[in-house]
Protein backbone atom coordinates (compact mmCIF):
# COMPACT_ATOMS: atom_id res chain seq x y z
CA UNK A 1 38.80 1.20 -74.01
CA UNK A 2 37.86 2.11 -77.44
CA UNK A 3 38.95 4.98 -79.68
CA UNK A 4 35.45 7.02 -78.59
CA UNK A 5 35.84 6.92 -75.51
CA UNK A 6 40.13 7.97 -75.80
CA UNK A 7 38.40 11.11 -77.65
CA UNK A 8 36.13 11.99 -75.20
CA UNK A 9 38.75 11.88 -72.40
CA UNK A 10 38.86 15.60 -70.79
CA UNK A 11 42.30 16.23 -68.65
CA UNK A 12 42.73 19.64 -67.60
CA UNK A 13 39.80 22.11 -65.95
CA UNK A 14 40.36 24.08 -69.14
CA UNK A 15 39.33 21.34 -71.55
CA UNK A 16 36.46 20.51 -68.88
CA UNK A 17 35.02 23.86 -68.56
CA UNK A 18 35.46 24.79 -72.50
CA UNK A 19 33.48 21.67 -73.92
CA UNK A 20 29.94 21.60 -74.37
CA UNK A 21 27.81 19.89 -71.60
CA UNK A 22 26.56 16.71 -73.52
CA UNK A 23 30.55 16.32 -74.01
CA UNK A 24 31.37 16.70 -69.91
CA UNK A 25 28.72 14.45 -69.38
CA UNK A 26 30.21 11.46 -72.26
CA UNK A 27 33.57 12.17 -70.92
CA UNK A 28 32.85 10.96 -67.40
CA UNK A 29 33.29 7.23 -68.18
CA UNK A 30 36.20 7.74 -70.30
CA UNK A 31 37.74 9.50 -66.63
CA UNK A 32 36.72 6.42 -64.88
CA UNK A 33 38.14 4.17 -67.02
CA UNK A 34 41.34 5.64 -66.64
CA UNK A 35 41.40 5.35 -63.03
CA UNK A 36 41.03 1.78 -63.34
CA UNK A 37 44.15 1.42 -65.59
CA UNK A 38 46.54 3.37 -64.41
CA UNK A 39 45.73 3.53 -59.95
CA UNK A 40 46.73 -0.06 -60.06
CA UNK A 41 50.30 1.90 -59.62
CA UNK A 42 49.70 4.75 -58.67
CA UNK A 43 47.18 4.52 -55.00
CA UNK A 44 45.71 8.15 -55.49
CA UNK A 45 42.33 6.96 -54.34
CA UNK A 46 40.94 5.39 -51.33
CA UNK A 47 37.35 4.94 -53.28
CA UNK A 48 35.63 5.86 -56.37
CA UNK A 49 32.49 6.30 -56.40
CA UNK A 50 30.91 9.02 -58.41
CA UNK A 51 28.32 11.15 -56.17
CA UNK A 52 25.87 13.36 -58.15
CA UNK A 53 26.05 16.94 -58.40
CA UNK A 54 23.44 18.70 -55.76
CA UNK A 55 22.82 21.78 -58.28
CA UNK A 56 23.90 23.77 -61.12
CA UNK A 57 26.82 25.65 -61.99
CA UNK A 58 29.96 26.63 -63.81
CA UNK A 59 31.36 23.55 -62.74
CA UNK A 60 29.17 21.28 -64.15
CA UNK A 61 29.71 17.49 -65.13
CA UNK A 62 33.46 18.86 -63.74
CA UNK A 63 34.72 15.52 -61.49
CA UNK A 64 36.81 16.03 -58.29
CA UNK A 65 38.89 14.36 -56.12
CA UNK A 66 39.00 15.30 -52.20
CA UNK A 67 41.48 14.14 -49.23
CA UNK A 68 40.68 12.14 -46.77
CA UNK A 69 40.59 13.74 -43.91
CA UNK A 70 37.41 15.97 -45.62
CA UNK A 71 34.18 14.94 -44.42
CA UNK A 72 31.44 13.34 -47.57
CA UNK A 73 28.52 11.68 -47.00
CA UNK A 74 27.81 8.43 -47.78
CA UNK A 75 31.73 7.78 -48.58
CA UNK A 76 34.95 6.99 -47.20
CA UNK A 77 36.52 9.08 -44.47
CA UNK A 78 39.04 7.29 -42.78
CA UNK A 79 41.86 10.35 -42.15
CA UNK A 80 44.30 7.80 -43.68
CA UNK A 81 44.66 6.15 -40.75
CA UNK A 82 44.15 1.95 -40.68
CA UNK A 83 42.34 2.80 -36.85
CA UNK A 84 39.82 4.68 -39.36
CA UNK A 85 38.93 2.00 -41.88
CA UNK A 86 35.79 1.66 -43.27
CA UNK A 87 34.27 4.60 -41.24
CA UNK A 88 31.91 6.41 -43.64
CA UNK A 89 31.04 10.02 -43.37
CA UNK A 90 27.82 11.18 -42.48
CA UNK A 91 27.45 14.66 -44.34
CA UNK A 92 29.75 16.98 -46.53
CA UNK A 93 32.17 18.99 -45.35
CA UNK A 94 31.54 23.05 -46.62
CA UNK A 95 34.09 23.17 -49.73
CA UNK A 96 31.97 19.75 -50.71
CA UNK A 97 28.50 21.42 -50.50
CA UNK A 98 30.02 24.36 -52.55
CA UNK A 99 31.02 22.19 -55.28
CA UNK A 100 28.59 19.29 -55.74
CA UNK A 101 25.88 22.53 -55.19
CA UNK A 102 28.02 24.34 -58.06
CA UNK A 103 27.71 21.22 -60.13
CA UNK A 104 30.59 19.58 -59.56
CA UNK A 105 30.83 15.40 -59.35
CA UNK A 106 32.49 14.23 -56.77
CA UNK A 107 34.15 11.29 -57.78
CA UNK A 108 35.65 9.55 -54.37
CA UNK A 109 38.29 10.02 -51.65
CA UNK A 110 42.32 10.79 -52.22
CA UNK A 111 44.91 9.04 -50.26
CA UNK A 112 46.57 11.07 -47.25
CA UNK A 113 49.14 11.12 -44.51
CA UNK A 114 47.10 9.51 -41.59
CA UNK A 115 45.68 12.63 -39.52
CA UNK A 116 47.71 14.50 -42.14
CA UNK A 117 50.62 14.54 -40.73
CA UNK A 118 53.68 12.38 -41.71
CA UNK A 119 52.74 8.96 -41.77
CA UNK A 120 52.91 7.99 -45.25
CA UNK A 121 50.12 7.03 -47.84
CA UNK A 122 50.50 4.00 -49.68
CA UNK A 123 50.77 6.62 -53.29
CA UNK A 124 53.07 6.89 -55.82
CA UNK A 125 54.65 9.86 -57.13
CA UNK A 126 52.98 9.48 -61.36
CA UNK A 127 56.18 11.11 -62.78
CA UNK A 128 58.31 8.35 -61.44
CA UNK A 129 56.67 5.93 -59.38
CA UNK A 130 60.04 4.99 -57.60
CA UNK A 131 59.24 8.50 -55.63
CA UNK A 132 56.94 10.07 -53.12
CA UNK A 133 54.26 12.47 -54.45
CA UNK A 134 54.52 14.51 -51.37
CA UNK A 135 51.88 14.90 -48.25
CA UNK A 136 49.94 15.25 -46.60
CA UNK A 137 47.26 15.29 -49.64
CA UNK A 138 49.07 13.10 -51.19
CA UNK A 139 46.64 11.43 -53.18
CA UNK A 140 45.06 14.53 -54.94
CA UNK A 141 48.26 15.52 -56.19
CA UNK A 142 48.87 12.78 -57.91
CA UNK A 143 45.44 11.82 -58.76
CA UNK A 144 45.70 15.75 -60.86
CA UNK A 145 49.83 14.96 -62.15
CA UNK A 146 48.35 11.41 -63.67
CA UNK A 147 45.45 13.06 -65.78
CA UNK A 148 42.60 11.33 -63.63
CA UNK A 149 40.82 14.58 -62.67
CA UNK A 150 40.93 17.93 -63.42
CA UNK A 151 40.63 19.20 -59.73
CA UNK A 152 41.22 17.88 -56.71
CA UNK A 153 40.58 19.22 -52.95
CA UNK A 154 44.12 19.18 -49.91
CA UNK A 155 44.87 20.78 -47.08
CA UNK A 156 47.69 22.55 -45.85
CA UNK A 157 49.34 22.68 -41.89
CA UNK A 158 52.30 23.11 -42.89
CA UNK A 159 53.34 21.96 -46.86
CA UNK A 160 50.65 20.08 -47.47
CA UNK A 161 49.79 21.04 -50.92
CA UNK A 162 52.47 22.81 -52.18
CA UNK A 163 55.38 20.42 -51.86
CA UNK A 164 53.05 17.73 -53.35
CA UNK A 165 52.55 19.85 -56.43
CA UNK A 166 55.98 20.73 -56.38
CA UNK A 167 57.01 17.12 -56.29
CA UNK A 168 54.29 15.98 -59.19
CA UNK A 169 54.47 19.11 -61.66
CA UNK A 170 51.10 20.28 -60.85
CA UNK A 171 49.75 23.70 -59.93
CA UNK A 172 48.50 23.57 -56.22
CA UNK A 173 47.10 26.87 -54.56
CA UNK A 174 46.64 27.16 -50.85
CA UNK A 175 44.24 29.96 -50.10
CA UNK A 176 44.74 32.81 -47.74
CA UNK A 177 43.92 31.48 -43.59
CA UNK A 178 40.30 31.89 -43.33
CA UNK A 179 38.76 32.21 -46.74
CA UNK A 180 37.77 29.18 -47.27
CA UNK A 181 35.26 27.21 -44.41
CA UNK A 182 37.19 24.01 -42.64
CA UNK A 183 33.90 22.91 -41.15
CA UNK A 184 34.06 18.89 -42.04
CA UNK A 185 37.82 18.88 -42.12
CA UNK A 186 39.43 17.02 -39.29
CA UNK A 187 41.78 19.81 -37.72
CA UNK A 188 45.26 19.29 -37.14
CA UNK A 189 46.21 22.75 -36.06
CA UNK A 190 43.59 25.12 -36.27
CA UNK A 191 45.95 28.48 -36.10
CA UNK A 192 47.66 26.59 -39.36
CA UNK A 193 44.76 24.69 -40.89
CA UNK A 194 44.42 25.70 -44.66
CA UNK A 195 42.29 25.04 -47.80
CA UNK A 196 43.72 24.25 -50.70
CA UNK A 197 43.53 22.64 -54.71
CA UNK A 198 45.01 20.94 -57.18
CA UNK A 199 44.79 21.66 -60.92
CA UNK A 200 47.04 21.48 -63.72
CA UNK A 201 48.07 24.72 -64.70
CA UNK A 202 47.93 27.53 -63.22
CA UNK A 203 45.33 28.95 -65.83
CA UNK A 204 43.03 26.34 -64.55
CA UNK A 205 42.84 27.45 -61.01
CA UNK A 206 42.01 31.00 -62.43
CA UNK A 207 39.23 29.17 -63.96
CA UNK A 208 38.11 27.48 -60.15
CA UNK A 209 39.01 31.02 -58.53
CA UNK A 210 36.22 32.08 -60.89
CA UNK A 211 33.96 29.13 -60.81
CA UNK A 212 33.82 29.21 -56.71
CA UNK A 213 32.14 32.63 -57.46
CA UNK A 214 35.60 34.87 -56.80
CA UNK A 215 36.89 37.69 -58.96
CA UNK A 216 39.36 37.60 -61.08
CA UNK A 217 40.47 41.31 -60.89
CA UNK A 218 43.34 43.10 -63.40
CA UNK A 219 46.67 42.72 -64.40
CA UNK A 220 48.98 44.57 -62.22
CA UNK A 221 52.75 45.37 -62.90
CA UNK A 222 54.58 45.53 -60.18
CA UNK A 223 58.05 44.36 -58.92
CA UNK A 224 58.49 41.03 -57.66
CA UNK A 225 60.55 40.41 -54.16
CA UNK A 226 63.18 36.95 -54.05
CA UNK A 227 65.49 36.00 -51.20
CA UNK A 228 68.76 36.85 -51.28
CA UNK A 229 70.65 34.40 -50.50
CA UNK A 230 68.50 31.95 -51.69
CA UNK A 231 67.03 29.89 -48.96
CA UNK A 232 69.02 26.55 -47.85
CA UNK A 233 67.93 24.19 -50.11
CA UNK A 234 69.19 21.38 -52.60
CA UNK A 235 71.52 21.83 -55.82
CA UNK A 236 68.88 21.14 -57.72
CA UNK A 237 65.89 23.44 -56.12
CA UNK A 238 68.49 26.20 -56.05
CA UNK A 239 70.03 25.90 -59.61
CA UNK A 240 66.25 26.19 -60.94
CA UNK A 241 64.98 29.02 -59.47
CA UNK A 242 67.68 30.86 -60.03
CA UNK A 243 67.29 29.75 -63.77
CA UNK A 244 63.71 30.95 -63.09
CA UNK A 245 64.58 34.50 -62.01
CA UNK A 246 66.96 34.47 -64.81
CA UNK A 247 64.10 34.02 -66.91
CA UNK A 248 61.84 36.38 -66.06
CA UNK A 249 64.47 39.24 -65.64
CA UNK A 250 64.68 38.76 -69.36
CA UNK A 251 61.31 38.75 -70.38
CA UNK A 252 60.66 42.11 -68.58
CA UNK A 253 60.07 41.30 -65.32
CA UNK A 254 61.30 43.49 -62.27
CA UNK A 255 62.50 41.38 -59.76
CA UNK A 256 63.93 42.73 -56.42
CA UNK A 257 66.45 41.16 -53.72
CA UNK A 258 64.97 40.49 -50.01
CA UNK A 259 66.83 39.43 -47.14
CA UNK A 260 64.30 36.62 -45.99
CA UNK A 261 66.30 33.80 -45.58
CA UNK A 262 66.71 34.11 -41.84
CA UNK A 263 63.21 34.70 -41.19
CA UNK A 264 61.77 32.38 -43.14
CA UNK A 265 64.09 29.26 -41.09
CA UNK A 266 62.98 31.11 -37.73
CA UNK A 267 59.28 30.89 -39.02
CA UNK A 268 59.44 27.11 -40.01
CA UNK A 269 60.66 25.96 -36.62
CA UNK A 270 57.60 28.80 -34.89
CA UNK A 271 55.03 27.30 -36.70
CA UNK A 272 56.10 23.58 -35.98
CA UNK A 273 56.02 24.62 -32.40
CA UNK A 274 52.48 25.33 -33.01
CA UNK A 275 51.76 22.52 -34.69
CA UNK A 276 53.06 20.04 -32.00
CA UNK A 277 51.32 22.26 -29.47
CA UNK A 278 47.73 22.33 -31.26
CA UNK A 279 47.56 19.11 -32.58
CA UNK A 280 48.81 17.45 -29.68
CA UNK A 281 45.86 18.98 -27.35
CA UNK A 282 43.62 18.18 -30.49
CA UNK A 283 44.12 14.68 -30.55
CA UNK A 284 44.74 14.02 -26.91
CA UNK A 285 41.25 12.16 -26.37
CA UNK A 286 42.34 10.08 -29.04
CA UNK A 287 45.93 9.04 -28.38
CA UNK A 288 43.81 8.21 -24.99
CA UNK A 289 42.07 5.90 -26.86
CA UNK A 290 44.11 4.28 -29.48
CA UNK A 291 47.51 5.37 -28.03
CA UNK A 292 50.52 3.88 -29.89
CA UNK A 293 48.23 2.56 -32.78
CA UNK A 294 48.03 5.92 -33.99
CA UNK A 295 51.60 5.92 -35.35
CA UNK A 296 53.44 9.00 -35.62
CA UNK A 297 50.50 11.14 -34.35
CA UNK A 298 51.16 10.02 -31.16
CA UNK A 299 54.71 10.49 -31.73
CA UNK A 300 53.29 14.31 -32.06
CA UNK A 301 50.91 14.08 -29.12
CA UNK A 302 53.54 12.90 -26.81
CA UNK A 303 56.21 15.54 -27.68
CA UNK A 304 53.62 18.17 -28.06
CA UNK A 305 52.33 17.61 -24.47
CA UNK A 306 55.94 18.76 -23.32
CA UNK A 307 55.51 22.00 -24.53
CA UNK A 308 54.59 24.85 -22.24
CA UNK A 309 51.84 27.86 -22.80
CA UNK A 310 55.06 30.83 -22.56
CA UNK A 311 56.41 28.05 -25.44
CA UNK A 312 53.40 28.24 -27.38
CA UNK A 313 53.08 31.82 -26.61
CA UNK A 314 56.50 33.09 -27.66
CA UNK A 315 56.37 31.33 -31.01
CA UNK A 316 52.84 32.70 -31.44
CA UNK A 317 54.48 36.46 -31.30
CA UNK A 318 57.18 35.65 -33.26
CA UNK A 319 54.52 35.09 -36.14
CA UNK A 320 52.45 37.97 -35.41
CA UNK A 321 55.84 40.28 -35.96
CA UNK A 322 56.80 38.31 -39.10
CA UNK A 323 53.35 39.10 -40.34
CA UNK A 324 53.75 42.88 -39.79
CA UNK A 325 57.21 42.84 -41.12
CA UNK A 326 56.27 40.99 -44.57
CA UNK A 327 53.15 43.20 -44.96
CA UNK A 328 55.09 46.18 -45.08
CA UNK A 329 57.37 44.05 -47.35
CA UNK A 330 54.53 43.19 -50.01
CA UNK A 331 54.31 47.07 -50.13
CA UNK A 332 57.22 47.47 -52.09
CA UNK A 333 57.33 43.90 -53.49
CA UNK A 334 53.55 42.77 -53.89
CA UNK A 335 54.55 38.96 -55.09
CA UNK A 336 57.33 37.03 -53.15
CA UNK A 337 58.68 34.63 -54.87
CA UNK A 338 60.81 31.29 -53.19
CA UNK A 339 61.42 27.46 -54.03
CA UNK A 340 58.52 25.44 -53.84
CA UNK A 341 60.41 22.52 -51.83
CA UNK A 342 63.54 22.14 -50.77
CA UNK A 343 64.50 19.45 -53.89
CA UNK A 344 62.77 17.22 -56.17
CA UNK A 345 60.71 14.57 -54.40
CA UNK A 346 62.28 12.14 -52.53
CA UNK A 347 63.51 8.51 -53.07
CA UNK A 348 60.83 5.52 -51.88
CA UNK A 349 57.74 6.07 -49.67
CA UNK A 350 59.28 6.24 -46.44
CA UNK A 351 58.98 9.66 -46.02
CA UNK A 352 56.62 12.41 -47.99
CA UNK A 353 59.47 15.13 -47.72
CA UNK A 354 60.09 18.73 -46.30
CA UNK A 355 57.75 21.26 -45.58
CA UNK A 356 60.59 24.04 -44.58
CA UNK A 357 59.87 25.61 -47.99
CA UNK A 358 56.36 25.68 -47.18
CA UNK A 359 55.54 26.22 -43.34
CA UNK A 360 56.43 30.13 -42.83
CA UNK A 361 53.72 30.67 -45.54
CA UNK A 362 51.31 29.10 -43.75
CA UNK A 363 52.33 30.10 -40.44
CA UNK A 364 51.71 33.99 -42.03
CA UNK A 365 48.25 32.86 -43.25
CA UNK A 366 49.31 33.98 -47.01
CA UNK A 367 47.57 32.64 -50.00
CA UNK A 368 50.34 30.30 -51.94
CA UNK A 369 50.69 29.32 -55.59
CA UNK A 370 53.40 26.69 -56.48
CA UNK A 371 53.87 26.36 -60.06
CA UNK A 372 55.91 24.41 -61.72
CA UNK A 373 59.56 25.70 -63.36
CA UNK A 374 61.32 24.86 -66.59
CA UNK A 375 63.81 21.74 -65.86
CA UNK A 376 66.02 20.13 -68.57
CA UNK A 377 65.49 16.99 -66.86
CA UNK A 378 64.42 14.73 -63.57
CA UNK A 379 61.65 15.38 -61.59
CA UNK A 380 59.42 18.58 -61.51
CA UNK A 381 60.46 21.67 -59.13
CA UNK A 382 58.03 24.13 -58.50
CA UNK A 383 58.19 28.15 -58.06
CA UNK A 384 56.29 29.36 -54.96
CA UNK A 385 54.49 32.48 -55.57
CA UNK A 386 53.08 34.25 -52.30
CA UNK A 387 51.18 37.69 -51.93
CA UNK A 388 49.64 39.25 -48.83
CA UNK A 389 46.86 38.19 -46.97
CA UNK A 390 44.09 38.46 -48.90
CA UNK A 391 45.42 39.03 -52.33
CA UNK A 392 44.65 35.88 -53.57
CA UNK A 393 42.98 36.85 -56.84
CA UNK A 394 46.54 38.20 -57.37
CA UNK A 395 48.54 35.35 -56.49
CA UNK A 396 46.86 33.36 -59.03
CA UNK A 397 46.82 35.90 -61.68
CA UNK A 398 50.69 36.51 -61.55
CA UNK A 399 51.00 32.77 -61.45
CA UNK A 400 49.25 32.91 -65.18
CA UNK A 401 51.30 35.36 -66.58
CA UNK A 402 54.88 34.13 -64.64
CA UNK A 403 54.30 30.58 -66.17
CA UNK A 404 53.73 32.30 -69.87
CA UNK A 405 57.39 34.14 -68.99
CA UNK A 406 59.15 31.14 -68.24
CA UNK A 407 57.93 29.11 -71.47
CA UNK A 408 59.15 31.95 -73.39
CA UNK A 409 55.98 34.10 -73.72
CA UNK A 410 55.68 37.75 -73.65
CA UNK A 411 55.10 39.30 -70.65
């Protein structure tokens, strides 16, 4: 590759958005050509194989990555599973549409989970390839944290995006339940099922939040809300956010104890309840058909078959009252903050690592920011920030200005 094209390489959404058009369109090449010099180790993609924009837009000439389990035409949509390969998909799924029709390339498919669940995608964690990147959307995580695209498209059951970018020092955003369309995304469990992106920083997913056609809105000062005691998780995790909070109580920064720990372990095991119970009925027809080849989904079908409707139920009702309880809570405290995972990413590939940090979020159908936090040294760790339902113009916006407070800026 030859010093031209090394110039012309864009990396973050920012850079993308910021150049002049003739540059986005030099700079796709020089984007493709690192893909083919540094996936070799990494496995973030399943295919590349740029498709054309289908309009005009803010994001235009801007590549993208999305997940496998999201439907595109013409291209590779296996749902990570080796009973899937070389199915092609036969339209775009929604979020597609919006972006190609925005101007947006799509450059190819991401690595996942099979089904998205736990099964294991054959990628590498890019800030030490020795560890997972996280799942499910596995693949667009790391296919963001190695520079290859500026944004990339996951979804989120239960952790699905923000442990990855937790574990690869990215910015990943899963929206608020319902605000984005899932039609073309294979379901897992529909109660849980959630849109969500990858981008560097969390300055560039302002820009997408923006570029998708959403407002912005205003800075807001407000106090912040984080658990006390801090949540069960590893030295590590827990050392750093505290270090966090630190932080930002001395740039300014109200920031409130809330009793949540409890809750939030009661919510992680009611919303993998419904997850077992969903997906298994989902996917039912299937493990009829493939039955054991489907790995550790039918692992899920089986167990989730043994649970009863008043099992379902209960859990169900447990989540509605957790939602009323933290709404009234976001009254006082309008941004919750917690760890992002429960550690730095895991050892090997064997396993893609613990949503606990993750699921009660999604269970409450709250729009999710995990950014990541100052560390001296090791892997990333990433802050979760989480507003109410609907505030997800907010969630993003206090992302911005927390990250400027931890590197030292001004509030």
């Amino acid at each position: 590759m030859g010093a031209t094209a090394k110039t012309l390489r864009l990396e973050t959404l920012t850079q993308w958005l910021h150049a002049p058009r003739k540059r986005r369109e030099l700079a796709l090449q020089p984007c493709l050509d690192h893909i083919r010099a540094t996936d070799p180790s990494i496995h973030a993609w399943v295919q590349v194989l740029p498709q054309r924009p289908t309009g005009d837009g803010k994001l235009s000439e801007v590549p993208f990555g999305a997940k496998d389990i999201i439907e595109t035409r013409g291209l590779s949509t296996a749902y990570g599973s080796s009973v899937y390969k070389g199915r092609i998909g036969a339209a775009d799924a929604a979020i597609v549409r919006e972006m190609r029709q925005r101007g947006a390339i799509l450059l190819g498919k991401t690595h996942c989970a099979a089904f998205a669940y736990t099964a294991p995608a054959p990628t590498c964690n890019p800030r030490d390839l020795d560890h997972t990147p996280g799942g499910s959307s596995s693949g667009s995580a790391a296919a963001v944290a190695a520079g290859m695209v500026p944004v990339a498209l996951g979804t989120q059951t239960l952790g699905s995006v923000l442990r990855p970018a937790s574990y690869c020092g990215v910015t990943g955003f899963k929206a608020s339940y319902g605000l984005f369309p899932m039609e073309g995304v294979l379901p897992l469990a529909k109660s849980l099922d959630t849109l969500g992106f990858f981008t560097h920083t969390p300055a560039d997913m302002l820009l997408l939040w923006e570029s998708l056609g959403h407002a912005a809105g205003r800075t807001e000062d407000f106090a912040l809300g984080a658990p006390e005691p801090v949540p069960e998780v590893e030295p590590a995790m827990a050392a750093a956010f505290r270090d966090a909070l630190a932080r930002l109580r001395n740039a300014g920064a109200p920031v409130r104890s809330i009793d949540i720990a409890g809750m939030l372990a009661r919510l992680s095991d009611a919303s993998q309840m419904v997850l077992f119970y969903e997906g298994a009925r989902f996917h039912q027809q299937r493990f009829n058909e493939y039955g054991s080849r489907l790995g550790d989904l039918a692992n899920l079908v089986r167990q989730g078959l043994q649970i009863s409707v008043t099992q379902y139920d209960e859990a169900r009702r447990y989540i509605a009252e957790c939602k009323a309880r933290v709404a009234e809570m976001y009254k006082a405290t309008p941004v919750i903050l917690v760890p992002a995972a429960t550690g730095p990413a895991p050892l090997g590939l064997a396993s893609t690592g613990d949503p606990r940090m993750n699921a009660p979020w999604t269970a409450l159908g709250t729009p999710a920011i995990s950014i990541p936090m100052p560390v001296a040294s090791g892997l990333p760790l990433g802050l979760q920030v989480t507003a109410d339902h609907g505030q997800d113009a907010r969630v993003i916006r206090t992302a911005v200005r927390l990250q400027r407070m931890l590197a030292g800026g001004a509030r």
